[in-house]
C-alpha atoms as a PDB file:
ATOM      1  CA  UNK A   1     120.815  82.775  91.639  1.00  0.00           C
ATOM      2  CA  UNK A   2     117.721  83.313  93.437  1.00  0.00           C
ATOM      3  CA  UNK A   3     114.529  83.309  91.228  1.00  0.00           C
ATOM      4  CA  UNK A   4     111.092  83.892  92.168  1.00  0.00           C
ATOM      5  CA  UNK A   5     110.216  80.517  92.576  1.00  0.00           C
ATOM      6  CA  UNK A   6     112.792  79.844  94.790  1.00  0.00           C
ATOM      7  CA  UNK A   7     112.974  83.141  96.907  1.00  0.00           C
ATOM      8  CA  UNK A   8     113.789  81.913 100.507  1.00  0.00           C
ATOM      9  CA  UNK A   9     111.151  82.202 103.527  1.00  0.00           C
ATOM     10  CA  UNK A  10     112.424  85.025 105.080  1.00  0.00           C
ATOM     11  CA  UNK A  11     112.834  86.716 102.186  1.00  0.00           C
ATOM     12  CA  UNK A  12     112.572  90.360 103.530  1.00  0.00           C
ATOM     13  CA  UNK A  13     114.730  89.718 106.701  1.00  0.00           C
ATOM     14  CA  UNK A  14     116.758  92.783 105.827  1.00  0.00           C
ATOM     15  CA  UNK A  15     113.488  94.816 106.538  1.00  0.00           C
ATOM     16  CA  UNK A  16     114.632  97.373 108.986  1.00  0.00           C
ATOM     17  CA  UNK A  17     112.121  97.241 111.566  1.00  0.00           C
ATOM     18  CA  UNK A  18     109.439  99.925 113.318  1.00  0.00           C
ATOM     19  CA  UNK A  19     110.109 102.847 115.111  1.00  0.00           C
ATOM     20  CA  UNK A  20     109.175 106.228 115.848  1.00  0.00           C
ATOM     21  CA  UNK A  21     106.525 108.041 114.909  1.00  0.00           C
ATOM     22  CA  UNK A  22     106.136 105.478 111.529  1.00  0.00           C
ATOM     23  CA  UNK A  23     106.112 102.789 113.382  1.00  0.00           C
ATOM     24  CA  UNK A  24     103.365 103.831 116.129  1.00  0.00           C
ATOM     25  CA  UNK A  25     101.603 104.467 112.875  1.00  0.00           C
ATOM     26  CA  UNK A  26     102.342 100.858 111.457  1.00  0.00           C
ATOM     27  CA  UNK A  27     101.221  99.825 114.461  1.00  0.00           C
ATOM     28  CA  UNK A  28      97.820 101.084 114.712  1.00  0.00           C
ATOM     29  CA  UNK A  29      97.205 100.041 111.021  1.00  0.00           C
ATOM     30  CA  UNK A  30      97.614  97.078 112.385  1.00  0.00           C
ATOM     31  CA  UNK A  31      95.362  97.046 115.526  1.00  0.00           C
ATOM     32  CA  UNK A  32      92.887  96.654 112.363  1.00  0.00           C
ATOM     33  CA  UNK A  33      94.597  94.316 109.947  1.00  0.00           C
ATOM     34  CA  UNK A  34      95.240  91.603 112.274  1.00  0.00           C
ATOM     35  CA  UNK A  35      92.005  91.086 113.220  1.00  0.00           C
ATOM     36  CA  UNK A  36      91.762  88.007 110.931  1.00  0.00           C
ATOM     37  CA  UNK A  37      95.026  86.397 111.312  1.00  0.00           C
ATOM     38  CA  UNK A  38      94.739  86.803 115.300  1.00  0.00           C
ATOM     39  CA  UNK A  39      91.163  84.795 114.711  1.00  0.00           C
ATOM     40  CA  UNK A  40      92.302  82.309 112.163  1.00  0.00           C
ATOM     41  CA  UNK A  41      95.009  81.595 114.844  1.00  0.00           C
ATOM     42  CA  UNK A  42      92.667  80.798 117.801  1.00  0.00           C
ATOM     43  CA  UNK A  43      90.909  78.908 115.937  1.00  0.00           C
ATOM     44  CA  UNK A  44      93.208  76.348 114.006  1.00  0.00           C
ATOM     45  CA  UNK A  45      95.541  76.151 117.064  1.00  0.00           C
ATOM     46  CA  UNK A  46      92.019  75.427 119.267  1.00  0.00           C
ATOM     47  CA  UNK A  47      93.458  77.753 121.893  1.00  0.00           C
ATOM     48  CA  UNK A  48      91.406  77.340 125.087  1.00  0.00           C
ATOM     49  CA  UNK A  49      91.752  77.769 129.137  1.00  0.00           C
ATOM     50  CA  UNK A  50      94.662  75.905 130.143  1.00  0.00           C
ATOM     51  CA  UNK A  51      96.952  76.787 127.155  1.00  0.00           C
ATOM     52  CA  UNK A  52     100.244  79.124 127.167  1.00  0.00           C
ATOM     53  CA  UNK A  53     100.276  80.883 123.911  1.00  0.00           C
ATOM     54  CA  UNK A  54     103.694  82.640 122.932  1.00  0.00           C
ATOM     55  CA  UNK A  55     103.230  85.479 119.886  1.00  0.00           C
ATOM     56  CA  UNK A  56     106.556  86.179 118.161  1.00  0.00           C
ATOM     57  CA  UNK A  57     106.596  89.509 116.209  1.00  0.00           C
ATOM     58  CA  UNK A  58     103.384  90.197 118.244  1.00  0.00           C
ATOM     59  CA  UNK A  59     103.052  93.848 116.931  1.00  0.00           C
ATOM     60  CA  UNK A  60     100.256  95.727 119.061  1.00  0.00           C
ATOM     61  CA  UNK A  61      99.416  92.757 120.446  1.00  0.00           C
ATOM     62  CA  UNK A  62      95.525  91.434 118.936  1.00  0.00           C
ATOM     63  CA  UNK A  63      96.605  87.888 118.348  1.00  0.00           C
ATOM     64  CA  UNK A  64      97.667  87.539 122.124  1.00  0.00           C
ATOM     65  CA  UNK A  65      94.567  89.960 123.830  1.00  0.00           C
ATOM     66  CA  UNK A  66      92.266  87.185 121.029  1.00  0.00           C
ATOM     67  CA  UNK A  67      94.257  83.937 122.989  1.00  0.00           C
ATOM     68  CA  UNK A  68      93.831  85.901 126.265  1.00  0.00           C
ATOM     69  CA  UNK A  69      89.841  86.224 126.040  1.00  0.00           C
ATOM     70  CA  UNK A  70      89.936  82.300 125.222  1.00  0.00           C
ATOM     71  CA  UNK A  71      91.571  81.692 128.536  1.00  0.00           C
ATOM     72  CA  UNK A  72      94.567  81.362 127.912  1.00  0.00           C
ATOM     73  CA  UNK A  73      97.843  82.582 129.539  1.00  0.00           C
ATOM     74  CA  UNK A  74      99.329  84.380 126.604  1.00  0.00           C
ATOM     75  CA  UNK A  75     102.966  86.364 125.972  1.00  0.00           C
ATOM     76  CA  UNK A  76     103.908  88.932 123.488  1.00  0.00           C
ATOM     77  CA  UNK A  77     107.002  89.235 121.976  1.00  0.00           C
ATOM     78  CA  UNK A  78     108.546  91.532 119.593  1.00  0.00           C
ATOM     79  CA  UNK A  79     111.732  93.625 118.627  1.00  0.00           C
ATOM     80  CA  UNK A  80     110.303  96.803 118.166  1.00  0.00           C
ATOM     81  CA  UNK A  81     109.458  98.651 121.467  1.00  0.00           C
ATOM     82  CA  UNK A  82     107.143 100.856 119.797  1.00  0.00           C
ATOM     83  CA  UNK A  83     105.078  98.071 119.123  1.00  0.00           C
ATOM     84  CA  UNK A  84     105.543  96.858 122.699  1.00  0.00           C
ATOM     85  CA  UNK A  85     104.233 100.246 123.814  1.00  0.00           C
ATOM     86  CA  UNK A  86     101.293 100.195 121.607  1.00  0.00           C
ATOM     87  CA  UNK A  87     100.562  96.190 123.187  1.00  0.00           C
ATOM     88  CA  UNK A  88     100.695  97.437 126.240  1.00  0.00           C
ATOM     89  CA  UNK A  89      98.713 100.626 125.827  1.00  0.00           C
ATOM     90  CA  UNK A  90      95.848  98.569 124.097  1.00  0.00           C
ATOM     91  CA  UNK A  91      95.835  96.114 126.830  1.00  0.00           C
ATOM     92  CA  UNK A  92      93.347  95.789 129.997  1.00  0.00           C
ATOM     93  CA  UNK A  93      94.354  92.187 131.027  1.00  0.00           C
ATOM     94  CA  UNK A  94      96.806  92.500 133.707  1.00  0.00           C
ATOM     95  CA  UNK A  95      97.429  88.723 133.410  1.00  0.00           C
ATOM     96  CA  UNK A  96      99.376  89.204 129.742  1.00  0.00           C
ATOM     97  CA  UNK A  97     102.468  89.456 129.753  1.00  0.00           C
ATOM     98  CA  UNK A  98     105.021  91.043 126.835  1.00  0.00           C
ATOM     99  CA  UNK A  99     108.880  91.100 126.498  1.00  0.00           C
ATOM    100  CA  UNK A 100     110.793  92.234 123.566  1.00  0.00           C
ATOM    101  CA  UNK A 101     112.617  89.792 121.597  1.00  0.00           C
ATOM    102  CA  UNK A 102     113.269  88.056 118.196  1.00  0.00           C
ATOM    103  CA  UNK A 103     112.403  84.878 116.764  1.00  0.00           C
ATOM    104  CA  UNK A 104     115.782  83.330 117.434  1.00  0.00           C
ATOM    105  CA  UNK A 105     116.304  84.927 120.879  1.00  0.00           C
ATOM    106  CA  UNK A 106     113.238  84.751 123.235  1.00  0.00           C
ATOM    107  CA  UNK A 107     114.015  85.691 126.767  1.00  0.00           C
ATOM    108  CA  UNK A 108     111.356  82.615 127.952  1.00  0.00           C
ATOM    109  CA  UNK A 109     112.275  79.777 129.722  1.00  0.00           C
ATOM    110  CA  UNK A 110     112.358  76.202 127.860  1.00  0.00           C
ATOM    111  CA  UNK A 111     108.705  74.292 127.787  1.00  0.00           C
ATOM    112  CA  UNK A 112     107.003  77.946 128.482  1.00  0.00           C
ATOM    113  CA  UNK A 113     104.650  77.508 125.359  1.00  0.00           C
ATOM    114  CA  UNK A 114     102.147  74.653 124.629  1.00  0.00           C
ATOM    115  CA  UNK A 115     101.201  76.940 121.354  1.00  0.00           C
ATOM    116  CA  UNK A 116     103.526  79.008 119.451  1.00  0.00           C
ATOM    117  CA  UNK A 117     102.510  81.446 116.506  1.00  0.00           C
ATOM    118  CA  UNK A 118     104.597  83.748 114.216  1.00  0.00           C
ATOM    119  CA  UNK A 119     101.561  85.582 112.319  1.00  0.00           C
ATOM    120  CA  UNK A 120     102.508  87.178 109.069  1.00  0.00           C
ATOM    121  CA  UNK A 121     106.310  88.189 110.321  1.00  0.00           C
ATOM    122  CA  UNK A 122     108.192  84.732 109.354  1.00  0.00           C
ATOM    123  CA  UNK A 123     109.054  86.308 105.936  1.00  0.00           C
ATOM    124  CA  UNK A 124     110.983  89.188 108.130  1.00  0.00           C
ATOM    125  CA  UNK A 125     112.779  85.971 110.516  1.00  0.00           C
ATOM    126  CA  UNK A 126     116.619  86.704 110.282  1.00  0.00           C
ATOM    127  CA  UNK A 127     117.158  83.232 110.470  1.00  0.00           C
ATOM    128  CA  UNK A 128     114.896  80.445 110.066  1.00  0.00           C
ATOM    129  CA  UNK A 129     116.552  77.323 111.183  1.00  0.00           C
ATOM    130  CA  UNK A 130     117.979  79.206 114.839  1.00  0.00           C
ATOM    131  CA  UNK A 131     114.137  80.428 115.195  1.00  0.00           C
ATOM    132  CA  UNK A 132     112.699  77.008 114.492  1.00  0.00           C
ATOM    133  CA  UNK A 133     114.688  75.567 117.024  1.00  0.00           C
ATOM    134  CA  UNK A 134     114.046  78.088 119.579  1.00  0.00           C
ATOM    135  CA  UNK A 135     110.389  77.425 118.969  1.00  0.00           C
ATOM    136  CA  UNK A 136     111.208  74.074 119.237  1.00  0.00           C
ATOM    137  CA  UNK A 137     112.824  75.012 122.804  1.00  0.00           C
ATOM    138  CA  UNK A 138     109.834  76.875 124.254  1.00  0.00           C
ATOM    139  CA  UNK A 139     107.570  74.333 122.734  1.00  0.00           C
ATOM    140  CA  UNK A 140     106.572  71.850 125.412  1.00  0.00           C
ATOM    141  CA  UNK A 141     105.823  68.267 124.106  1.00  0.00           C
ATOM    142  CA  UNK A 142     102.989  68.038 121.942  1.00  0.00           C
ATOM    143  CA  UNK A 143     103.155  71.976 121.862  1.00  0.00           C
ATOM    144  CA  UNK A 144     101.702  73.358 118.180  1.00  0.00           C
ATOM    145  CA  UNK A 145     103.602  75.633 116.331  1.00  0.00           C
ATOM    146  CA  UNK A 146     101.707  77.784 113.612  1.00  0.00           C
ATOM    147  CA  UNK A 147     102.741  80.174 111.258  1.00  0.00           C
ATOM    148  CA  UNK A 148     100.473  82.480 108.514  1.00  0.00           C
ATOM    149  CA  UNK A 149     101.668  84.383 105.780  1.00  0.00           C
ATOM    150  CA  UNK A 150      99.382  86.964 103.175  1.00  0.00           C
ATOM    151  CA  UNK A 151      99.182  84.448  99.720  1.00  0.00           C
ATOM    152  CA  UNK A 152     101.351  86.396  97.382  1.00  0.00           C
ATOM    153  CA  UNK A 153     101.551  86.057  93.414  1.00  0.00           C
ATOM    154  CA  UNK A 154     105.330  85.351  91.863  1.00  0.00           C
ATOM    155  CA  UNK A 155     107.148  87.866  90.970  1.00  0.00           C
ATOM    156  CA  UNK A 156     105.248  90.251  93.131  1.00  0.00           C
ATOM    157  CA  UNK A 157     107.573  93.491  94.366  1.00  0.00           C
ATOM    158  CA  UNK A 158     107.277  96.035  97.747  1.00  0.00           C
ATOM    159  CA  UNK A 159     104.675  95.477  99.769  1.00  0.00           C
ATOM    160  CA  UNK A 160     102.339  93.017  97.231  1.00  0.00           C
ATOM    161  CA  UNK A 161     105.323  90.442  98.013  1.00  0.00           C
ATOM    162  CA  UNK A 162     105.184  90.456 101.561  1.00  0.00           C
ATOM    163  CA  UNK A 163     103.969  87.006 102.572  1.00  0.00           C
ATOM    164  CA  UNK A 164     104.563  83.648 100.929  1.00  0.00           C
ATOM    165  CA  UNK A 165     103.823  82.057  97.338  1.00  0.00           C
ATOM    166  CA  UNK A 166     103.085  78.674  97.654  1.00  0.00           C
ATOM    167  CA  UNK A 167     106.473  77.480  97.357  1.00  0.00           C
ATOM    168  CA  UNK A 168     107.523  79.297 100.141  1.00  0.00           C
ATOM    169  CA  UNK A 169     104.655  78.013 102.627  1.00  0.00           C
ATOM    170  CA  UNK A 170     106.101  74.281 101.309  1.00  0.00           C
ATOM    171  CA  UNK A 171     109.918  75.769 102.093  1.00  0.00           C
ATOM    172  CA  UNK A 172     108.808  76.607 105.389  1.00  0.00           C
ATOM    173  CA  UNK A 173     106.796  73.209 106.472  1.00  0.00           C
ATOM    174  CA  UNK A 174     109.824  71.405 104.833  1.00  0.00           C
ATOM    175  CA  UNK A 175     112.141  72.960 107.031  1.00  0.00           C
ATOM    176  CA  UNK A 176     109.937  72.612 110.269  1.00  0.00           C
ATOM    177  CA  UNK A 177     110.456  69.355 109.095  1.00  0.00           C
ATOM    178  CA  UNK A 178     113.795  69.281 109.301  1.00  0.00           C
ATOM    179  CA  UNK A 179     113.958  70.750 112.827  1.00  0.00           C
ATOM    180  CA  UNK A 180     112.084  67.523 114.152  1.00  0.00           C
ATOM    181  CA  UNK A 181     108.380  68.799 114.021  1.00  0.00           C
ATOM    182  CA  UNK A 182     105.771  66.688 113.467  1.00  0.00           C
ATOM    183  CA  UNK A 183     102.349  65.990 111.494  1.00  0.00           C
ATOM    184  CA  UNK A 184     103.249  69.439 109.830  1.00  0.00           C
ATOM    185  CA  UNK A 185     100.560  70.497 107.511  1.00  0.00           C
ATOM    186  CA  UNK A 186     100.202  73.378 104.708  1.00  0.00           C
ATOM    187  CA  UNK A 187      96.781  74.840 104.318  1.00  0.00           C
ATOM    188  CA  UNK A 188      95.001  77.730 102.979  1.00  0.00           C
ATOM    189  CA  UNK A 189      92.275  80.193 104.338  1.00  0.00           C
ATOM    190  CA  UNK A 190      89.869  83.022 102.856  1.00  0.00           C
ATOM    191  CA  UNK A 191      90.036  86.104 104.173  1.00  0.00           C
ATOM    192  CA  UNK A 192      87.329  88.071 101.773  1.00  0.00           C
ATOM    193  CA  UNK A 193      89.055  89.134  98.875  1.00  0.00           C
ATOM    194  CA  UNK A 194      92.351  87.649 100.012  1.00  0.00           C
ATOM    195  CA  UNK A 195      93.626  84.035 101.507  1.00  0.00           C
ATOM    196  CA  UNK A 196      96.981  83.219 103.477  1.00  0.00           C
ATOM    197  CA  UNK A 197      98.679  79.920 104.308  1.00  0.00           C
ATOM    198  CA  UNK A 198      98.760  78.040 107.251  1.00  0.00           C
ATOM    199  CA  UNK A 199     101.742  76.318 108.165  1.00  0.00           C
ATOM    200  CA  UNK A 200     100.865  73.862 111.269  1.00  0.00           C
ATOM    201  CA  UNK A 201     103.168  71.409 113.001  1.00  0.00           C
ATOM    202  CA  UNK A 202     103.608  69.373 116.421  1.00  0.00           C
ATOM    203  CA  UNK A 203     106.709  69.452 118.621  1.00  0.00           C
ATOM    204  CA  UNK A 204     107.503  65.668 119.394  1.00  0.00           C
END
């Protein structure tokens, strides 16, 4: 029986994606939500020129325009082609690239990433052990692999629950664990009235 405390990672993976109208709307809400994560991510990753920064379940794309303008070659992916369109729309850097996608399928080449972020969408991950290893496959040694996720209480229902409690965020770093990352760490950031986890590791 599953229980609150033990409610898996992707514990809204039957969420049934954007599209359409709603999700062009979804998508501009989150031009403006992401602002933080896509800063958070630049900065505990230390993103700079030289770096190729892969963004899985990039949405409208901030996180990867935010590694862009720190010089790095950056690539957005994402199932929903509405929020492909909106990436695209949004974006003046010819040098980005985007390519729809899911966590466990990227259509990327091995070794294409030396940092790899999934910013709050790891909780929607169909399956978290085939997309751990195919961020461990487009990882190139010593590549970083980060993930955030909106702090969430127990118990929490509809949209208060998407994110992780804290015994999800340890679920997750266990199980990059398990997939043969490295010096994985679990931290936790303020964003004004709210926080989210970190979950940080190193591809061997």
């Amino acid at each position: 029986m599953t229980t609150p405390e033990t409610l898996p990672v992707n514990h809204h993976a039957d969420h049934p994606g954007f599209s359409g109208v709603t999700g062009a709307i979804v998508g501009l809400m989150l031009l403006w939500m992401g602002r933080a994560n896509a800063r958070l991510a630049v900065e505990v990753t230390g993103v700079s020129a030289g770096d190729r920064v892969v963004d899985i379940g990039c949405g409208p794309g901030g996180a990867v325009r935010e590694a862009a303008r720190r010089g790095a070659r950056a690539t957005g992916v994402d199932p929903a082609p509405v929020m492909l369109r909106l990436a695209r729309t949004f974006t003046r850097d010819a040098s980005i690239a985007w390519a729809e996608g899911t966590a466990e399928s990227v259509p990327l080449p091995d070794g294409s990433a030396t940092v790899l972020w999934s910013l709050a969408t790891v909780h929607h991950w169909q399956n978290v052990g085939m997309g751990l290893g195919e961020a461990r496959r487009l990882l190139a040694p010593k590549g970083r692999l980060l993930a955030v996720e909106r702090r969430v209480q127990r118990g929490a229902t509809g949209l208060a629950s998407h994110g992780w409690t804290e015994q999800q965020a340890e679920s997750f770093a266990a199980q990059c664990r398990t997939s043969g990352f490295t010096d994985v760490t679990v931290g936790q950031h303020g964003h004004g009235r709210r926080s989210v986890w970190t979950v940080i590791a190193v591809r061997p």
